[in-house]
N, C-alpha and C. Protein backbone atom coordinates (compact mmCIF):
# COMPACT_ATOMS: atom_id res chain seq x y z
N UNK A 1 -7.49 16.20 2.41
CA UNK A 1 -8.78 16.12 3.05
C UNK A 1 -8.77 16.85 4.39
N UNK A 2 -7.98 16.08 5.24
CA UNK A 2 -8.45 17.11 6.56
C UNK A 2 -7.52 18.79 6.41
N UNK A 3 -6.51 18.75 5.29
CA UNK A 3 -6.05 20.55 5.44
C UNK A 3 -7.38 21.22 5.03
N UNK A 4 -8.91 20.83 4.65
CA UNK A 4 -9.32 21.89 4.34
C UNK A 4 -10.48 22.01 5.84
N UNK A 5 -10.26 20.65 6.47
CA UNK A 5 -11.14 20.79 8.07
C UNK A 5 -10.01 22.18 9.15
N UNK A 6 -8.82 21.83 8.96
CA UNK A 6 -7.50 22.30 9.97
C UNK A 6 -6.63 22.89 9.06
N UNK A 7 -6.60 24.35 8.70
CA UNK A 7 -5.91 25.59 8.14
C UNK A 7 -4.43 25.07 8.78
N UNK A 8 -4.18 24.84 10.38
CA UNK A 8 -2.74 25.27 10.32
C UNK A 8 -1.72 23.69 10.14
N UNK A 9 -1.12 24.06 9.31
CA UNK A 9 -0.10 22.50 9.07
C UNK A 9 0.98 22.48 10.23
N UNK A 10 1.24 23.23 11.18
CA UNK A 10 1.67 23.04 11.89
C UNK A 10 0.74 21.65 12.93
N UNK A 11 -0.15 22.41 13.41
CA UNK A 11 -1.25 21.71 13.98
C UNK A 11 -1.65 19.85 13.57
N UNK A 12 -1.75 19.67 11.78
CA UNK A 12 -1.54 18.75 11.69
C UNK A 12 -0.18 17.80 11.61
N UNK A 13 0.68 18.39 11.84
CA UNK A 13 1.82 17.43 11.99
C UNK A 13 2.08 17.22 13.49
N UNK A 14 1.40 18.33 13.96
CA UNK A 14 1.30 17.47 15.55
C UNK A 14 0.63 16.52 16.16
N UNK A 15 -0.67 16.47 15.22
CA UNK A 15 -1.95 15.52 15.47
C UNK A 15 -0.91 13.91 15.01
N UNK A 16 -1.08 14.14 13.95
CA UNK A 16 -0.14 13.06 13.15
C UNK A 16 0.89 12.41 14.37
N UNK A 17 1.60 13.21 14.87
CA UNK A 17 2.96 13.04 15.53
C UNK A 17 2.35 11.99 16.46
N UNK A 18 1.35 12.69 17.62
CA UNK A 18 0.77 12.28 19.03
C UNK A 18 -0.14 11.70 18.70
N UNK A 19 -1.25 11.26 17.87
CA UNK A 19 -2.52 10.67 17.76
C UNK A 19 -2.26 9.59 16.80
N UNK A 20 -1.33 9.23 16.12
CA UNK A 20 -1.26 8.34 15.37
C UNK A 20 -0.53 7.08 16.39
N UNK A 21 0.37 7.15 17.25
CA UNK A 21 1.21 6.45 18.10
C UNK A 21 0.79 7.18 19.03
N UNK A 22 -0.41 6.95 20.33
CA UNK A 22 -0.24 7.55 21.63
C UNK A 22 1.24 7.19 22.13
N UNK A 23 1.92 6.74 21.75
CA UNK A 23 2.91 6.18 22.98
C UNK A 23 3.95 7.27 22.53
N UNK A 24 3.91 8.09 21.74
CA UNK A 24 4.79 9.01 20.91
C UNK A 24 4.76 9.98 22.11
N UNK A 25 6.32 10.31 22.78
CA UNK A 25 6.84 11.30 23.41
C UNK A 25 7.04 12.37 22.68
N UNK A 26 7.47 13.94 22.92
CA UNK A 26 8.18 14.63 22.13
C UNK A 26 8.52 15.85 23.05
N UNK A 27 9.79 16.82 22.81
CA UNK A 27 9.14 18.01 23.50
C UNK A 27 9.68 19.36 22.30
N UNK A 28 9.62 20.52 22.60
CA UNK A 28 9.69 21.20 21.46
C UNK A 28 10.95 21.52 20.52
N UNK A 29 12.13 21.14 21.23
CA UNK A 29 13.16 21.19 20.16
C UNK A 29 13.50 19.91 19.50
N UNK A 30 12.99 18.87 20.15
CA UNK A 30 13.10 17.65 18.87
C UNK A 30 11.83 17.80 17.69
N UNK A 31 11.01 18.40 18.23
CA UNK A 31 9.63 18.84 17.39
C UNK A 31 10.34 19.48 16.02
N UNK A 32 11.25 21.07 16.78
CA UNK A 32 11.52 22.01 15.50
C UNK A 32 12.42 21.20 14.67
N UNK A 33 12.79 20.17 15.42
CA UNK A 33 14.10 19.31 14.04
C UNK A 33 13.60 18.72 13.13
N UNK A 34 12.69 17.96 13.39
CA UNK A 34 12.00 16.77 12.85
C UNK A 34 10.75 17.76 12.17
N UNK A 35 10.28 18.85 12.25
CA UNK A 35 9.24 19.74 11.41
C UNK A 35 10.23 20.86 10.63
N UNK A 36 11.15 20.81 10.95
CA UNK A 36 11.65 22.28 10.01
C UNK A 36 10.96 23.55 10.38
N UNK A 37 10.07 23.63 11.33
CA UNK A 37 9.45 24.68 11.28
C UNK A 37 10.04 25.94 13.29
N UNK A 38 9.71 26.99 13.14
CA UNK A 38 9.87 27.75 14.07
C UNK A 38 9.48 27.48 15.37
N UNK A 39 9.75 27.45 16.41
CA UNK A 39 9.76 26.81 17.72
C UNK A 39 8.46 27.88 17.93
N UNK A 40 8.42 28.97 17.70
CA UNK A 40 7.08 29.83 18.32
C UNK A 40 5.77 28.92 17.62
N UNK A 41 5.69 28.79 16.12
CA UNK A 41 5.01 28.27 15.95
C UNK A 41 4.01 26.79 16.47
N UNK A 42 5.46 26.18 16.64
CA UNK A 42 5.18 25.02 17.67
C UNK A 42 4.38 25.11 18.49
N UNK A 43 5.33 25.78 19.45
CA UNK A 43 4.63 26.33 21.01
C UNK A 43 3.34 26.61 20.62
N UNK A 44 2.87 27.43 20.26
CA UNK A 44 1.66 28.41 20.10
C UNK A 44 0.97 26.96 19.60
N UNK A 45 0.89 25.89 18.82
CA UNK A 45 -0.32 25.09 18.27
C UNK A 45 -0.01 23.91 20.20
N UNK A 46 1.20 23.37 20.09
CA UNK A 46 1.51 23.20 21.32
C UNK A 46 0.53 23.23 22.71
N UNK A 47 0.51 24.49 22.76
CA UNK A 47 -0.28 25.38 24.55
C UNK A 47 -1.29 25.11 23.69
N UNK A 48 -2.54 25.20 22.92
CA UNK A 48 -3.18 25.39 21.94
C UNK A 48 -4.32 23.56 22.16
N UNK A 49 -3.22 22.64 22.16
CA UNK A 49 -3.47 21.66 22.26
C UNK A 49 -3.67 21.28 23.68
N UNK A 50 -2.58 21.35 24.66
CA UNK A 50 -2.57 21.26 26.13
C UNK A 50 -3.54 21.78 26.86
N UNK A 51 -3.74 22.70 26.38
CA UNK A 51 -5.11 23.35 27.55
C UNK A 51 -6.31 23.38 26.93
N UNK A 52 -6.40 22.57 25.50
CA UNK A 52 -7.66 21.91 25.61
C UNK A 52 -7.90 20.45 25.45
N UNK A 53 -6.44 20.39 27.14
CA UNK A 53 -6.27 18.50 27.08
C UNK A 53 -6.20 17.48 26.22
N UNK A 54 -5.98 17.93 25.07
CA UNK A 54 -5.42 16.97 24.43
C UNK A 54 -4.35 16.40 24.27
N UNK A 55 -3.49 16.95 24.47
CA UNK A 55 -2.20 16.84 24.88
C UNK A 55 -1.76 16.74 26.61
N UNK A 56 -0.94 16.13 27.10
CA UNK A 56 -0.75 16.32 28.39
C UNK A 56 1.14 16.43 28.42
N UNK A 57 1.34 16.90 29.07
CA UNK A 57 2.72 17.18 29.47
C UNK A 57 3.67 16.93 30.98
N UNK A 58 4.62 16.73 30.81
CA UNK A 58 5.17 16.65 32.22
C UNK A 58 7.26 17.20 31.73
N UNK A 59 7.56 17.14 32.95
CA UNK A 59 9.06 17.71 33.32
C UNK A 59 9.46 16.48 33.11
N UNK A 60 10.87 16.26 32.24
CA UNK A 60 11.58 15.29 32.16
C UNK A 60 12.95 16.18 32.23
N UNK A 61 13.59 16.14 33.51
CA UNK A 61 14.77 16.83 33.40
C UNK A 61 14.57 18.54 33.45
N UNK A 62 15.19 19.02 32.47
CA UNK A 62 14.63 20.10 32.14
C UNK A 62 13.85 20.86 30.82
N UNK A 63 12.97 19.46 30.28
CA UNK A 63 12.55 19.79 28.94
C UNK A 63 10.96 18.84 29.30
N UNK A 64 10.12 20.02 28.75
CA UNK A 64 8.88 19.58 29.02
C UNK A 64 8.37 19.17 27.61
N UNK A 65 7.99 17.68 28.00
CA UNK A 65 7.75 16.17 26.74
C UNK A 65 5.97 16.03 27.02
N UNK A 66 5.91 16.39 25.75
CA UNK A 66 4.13 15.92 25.77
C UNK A 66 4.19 14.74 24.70
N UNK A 67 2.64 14.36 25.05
CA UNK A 67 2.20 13.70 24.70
C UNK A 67 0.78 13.15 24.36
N UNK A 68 -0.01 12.73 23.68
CA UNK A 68 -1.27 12.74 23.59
C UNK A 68 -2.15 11.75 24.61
N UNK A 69 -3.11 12.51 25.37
CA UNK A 69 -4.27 12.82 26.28
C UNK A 69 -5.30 11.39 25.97
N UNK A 70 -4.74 9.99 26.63
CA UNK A 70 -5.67 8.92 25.72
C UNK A 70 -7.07 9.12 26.36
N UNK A 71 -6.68 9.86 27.68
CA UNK A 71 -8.36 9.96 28.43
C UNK A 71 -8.84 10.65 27.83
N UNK A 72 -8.17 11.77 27.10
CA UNK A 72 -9.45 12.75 26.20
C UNK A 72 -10.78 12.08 25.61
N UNK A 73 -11.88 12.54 25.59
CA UNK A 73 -13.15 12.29 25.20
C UNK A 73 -13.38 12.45 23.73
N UNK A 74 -12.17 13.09 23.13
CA UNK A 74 -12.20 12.55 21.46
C UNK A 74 -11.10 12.42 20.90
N UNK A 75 -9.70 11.73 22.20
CA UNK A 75 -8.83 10.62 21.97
C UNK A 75 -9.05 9.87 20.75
N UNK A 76 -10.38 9.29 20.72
CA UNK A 76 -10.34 7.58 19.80
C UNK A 76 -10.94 8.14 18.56
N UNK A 77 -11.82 9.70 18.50
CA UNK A 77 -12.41 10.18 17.18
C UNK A 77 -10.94 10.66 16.55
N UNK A 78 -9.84 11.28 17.13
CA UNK A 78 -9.05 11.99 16.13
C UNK A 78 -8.34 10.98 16.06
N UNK A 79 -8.08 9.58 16.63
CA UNK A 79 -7.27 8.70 15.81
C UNK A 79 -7.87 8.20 15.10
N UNK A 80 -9.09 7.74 15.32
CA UNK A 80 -9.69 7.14 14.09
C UNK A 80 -9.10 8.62 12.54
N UNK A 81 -9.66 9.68 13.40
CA UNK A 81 -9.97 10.80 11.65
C UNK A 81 -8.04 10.65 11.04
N UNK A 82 -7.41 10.71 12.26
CA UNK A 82 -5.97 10.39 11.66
C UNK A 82 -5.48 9.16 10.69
N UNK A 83 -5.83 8.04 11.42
CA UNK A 83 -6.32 6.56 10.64
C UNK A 83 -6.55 6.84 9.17
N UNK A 84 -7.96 7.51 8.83
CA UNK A 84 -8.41 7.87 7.91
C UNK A 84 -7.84 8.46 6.63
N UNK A 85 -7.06 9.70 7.10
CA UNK A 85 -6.41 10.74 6.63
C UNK A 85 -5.11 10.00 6.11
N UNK A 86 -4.29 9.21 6.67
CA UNK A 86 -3.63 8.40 5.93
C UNK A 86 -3.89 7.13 5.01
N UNK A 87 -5.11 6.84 5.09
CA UNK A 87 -5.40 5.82 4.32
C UNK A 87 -5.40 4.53 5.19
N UNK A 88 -4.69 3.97 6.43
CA UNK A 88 -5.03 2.93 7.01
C UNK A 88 -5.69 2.41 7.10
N UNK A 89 -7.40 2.73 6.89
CA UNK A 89 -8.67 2.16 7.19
C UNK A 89 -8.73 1.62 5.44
N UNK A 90 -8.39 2.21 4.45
CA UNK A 90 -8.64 1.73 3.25
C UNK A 90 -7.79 0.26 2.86
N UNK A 91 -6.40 0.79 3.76
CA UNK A 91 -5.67 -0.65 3.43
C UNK A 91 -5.99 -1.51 4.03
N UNK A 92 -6.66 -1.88 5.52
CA UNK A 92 -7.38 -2.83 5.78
C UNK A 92 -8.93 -3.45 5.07
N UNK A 93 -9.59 -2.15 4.86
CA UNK A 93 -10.15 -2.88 3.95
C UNK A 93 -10.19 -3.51 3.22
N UNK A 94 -8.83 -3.10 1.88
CA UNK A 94 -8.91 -3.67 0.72
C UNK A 94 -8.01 -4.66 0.79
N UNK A 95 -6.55 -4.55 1.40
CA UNK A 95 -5.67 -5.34 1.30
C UNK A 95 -6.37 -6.80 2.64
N UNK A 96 -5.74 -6.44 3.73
CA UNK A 96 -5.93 -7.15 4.89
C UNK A 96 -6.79 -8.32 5.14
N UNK A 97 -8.07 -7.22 4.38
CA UNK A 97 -9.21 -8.33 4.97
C UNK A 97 -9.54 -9.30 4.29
N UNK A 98 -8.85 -9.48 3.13
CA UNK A 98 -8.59 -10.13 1.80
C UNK A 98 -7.73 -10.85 1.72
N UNK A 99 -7.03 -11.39 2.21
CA UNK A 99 -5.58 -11.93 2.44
C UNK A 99 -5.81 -13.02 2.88
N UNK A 100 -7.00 -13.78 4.23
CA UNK A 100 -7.00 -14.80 4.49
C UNK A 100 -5.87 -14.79 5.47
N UNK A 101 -5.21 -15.30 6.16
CA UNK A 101 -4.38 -16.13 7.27
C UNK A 101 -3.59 -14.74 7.67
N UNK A 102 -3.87 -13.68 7.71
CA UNK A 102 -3.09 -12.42 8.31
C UNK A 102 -3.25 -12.71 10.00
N UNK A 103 -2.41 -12.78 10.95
CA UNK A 103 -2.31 -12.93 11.84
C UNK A 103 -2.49 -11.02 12.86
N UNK A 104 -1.30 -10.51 11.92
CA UNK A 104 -1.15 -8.94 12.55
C UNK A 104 -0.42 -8.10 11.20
N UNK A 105 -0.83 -6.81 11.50
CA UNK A 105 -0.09 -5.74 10.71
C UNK A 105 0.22 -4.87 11.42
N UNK A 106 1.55 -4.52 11.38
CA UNK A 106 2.25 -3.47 12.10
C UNK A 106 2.51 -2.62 10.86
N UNK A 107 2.38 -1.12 11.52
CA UNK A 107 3.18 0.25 10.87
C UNK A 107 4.68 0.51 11.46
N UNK A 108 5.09 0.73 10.92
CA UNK A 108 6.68 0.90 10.93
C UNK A 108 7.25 2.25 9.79
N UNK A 109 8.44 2.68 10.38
CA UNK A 109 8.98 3.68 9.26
C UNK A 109 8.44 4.97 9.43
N UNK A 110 8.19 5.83 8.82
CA UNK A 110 8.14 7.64 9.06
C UNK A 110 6.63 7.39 9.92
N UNK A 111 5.45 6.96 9.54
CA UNK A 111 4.10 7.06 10.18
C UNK A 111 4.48 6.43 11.31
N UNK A 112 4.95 6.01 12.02
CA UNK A 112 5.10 5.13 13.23
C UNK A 112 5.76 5.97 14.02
N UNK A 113 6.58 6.64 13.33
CA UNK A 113 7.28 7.89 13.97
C UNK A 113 6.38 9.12 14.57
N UNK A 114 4.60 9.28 13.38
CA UNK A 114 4.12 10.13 13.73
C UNK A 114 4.59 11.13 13.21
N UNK A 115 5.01 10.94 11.45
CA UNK A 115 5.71 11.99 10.72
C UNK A 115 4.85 11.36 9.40
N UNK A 116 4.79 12.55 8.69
CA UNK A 116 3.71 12.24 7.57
C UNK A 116 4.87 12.01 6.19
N UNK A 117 4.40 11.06 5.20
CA UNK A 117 5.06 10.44 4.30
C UNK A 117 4.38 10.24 3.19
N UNK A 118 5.30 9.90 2.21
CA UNK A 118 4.33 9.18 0.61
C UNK A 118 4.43 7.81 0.61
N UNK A 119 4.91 7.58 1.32
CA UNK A 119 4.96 5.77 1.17
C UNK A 119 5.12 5.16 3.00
N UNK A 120 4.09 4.27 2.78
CA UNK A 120 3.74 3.56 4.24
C UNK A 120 4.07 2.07 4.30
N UNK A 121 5.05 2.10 5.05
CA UNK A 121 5.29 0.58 5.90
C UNK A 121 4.67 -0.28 6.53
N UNK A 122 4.40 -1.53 6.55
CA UNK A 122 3.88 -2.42 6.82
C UNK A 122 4.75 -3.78 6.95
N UNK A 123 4.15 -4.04 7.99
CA UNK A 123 4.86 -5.64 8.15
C UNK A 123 3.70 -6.65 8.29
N UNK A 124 3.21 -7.46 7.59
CA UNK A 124 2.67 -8.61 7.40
C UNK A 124 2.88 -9.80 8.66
N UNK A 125 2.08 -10.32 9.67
CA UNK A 125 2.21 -11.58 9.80
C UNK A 125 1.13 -12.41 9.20
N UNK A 126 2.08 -13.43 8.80
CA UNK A 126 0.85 -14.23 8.83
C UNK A 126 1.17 -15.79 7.69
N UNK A 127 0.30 -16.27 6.96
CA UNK A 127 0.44 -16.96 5.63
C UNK A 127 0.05 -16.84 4.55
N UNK A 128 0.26 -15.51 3.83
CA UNK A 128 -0.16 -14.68 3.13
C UNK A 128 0.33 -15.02 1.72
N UNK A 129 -0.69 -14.91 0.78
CA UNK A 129 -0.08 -15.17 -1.10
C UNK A 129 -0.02 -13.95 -1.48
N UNK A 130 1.60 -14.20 -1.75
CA UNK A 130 2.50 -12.80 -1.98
C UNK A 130 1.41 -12.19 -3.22
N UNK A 131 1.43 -13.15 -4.38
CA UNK A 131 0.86 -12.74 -5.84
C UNK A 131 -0.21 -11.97 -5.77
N UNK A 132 -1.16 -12.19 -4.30
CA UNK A 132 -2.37 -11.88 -4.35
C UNK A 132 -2.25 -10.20 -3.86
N UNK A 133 -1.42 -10.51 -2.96
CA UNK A 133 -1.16 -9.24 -1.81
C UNK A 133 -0.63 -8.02 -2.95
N UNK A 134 -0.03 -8.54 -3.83
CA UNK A 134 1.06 -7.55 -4.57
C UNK A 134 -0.41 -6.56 -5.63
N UNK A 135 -1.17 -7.59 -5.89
CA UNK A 135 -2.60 -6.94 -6.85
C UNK A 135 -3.27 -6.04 -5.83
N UNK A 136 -3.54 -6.39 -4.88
CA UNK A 136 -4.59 -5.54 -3.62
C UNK A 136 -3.45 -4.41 -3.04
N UNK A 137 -2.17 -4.52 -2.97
CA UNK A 137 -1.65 -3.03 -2.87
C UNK A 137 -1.23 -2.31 -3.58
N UNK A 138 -1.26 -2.77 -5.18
CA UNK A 138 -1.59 -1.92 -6.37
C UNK A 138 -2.71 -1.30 -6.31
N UNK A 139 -3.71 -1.90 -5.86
CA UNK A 139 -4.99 -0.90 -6.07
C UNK A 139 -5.83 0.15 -4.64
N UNK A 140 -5.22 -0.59 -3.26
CA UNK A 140 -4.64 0.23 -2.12
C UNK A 140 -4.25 1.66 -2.52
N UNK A 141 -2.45 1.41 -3.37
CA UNK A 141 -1.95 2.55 -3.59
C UNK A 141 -2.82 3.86 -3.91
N UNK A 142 -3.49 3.27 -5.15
CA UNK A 142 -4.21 4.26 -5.74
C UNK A 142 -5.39 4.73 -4.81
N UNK A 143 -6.04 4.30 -4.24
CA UNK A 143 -7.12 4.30 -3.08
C UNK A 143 -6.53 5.44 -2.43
N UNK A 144 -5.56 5.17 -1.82
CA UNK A 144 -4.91 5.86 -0.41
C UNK A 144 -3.81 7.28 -1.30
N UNK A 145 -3.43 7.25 -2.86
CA UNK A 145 -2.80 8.25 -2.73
C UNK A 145 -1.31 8.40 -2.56
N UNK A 146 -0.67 7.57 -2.17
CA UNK A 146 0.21 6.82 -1.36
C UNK A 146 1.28 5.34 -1.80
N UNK A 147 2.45 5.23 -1.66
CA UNK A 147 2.99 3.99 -2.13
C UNK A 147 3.10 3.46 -0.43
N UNK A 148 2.74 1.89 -1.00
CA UNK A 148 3.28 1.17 0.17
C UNK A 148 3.95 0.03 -0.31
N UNK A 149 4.81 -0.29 1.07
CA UNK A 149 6.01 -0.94 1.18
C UNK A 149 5.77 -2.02 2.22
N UNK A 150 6.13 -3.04 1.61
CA UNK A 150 5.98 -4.33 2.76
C UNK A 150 6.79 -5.45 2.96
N UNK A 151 6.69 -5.65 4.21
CA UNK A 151 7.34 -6.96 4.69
C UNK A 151 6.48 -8.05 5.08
N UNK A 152 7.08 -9.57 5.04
CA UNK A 152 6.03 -10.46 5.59
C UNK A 152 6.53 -11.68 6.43
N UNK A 153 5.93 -11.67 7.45
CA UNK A 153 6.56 -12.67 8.44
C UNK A 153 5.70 -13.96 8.13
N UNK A 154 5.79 -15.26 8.25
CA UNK A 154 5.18 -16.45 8.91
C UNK A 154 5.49 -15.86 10.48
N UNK A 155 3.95 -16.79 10.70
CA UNK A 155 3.82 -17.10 12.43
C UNK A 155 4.94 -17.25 13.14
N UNK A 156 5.25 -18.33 12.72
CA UNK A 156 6.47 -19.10 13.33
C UNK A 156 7.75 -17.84 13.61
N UNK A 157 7.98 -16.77 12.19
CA UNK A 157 9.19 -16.24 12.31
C UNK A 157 9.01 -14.91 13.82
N UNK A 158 7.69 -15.07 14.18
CA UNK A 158 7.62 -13.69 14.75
C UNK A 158 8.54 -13.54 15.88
N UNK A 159 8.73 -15.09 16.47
CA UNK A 159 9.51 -14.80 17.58
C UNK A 159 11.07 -14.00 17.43
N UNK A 160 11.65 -14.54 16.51
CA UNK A 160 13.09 -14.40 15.49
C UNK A 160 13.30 -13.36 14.94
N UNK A 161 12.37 -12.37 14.98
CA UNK A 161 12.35 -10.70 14.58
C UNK A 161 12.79 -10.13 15.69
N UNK A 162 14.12 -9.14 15.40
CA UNK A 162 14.92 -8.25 15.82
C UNK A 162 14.01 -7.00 15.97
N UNK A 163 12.89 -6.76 16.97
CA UNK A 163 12.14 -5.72 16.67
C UNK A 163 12.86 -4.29 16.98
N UNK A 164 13.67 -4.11 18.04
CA UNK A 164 14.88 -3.11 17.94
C UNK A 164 15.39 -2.71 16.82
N UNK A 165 15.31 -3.23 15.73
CA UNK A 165 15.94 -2.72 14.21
C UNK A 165 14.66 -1.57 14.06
N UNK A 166 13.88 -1.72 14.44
CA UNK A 166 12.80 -0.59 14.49
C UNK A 166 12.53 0.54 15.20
N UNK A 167 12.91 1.49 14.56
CA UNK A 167 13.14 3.20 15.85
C UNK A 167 11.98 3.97 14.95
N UNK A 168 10.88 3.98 15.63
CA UNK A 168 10.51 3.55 16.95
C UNK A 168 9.69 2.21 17.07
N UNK A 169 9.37 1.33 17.96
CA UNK A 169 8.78 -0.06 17.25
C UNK A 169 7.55 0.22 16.92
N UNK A 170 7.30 -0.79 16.37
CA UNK A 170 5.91 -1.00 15.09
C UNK A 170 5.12 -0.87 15.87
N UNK A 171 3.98 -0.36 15.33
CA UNK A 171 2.95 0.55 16.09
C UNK A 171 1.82 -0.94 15.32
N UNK A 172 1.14 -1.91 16.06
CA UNK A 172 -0.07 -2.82 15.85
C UNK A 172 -1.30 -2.35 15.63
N UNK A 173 -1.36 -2.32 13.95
CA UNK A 173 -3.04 -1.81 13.15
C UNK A 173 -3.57 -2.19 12.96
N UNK A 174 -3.65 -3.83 13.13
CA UNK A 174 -4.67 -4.84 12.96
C UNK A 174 -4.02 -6.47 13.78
N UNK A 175 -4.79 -6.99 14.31
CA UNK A 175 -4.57 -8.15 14.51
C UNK A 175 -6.46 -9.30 14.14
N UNK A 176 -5.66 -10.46 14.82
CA UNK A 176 -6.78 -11.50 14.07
C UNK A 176 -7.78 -11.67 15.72
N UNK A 177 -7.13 -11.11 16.63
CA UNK A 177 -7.42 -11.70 18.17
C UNK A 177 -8.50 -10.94 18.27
């Protein structure tokens, strides 16, 4: 869907990267590792992004780490269209809002990273019927395109989660608050 809005796939794996997790650092040679792709290329969607503020940057040492622009004025439209583009908005729909006693859903795993995937992580809180959950992300899957993978906490366990087992931590896609 959106490769036929945005020709360069460079471009969208950067959107992905920075707009899916504002809190997502990066600078361009952890970029070329984690994309496989040519550092010019980078750069060039990179400057591309920065100087039309969407991106903002600063000196860390001697490697300049951007990051996505939350003051930008269509900050909250390209996460939402990012949201979209992975299917997140469908799995709350169908799964989430259906579930009854969901407390929170966190993303975790390659999308949390801000790296694009076939199968999306999720962690469940809440008091959720597994039987039910397992039918609504059978038909999620197909919705979104996509396999997903899940975990599920009770309330109680949230304190007792090792969230450090998580690089980078779970990025919060829904809560009940």
């Amino acid at each position: 869907m959106i490769e036929t809005l945005i020709s360069s796939k460079t471009r969208i794996k950067l959107l992905l990267k920075f707009f899916l997790n504002s809190q997502t650092k990066a600078y361009l040679r952890s970029l070329e590792g984690e994309f496989g792709e040519s550092t010019n290329a980078i750069r060039l969607e990179l400057n591309k992004l920065e100087s039309a503020g969407m991106l903002s940057a600063a000196q860390e040492g001697n490697k300049k780490v951007f990051r996505a622009n939350t003051q930008h004025p269509l900050f909250k439209e390209i996460h939402s269209i990012i949201r979209k583009h992975i299917g997140l908005d469908r799995i709350i729909e169908t799964v989430v809002e259906r579930l009854g006693e969901v407390d929170k859903v966190y993303l975790v795993g390659e999308f949390s990273r801000g790296l694009d995937s076939d199968i999306i992580d999720l962690i469940f809180v809440g008091n959720i019927d597994q039987a039910y959950l397992i039918k609504l992300i059978a038909k999620a899957e197909k919705l979104v395109k996509r396999k997903i993978r899940y975990l599920i906490y009770q309330t109680e366990e949230l304190d007792r989660i090792n969230w450090e087992t998580f690089k980078p931590a779970p990025l919060l896609i829904w809560s009940n608050d």
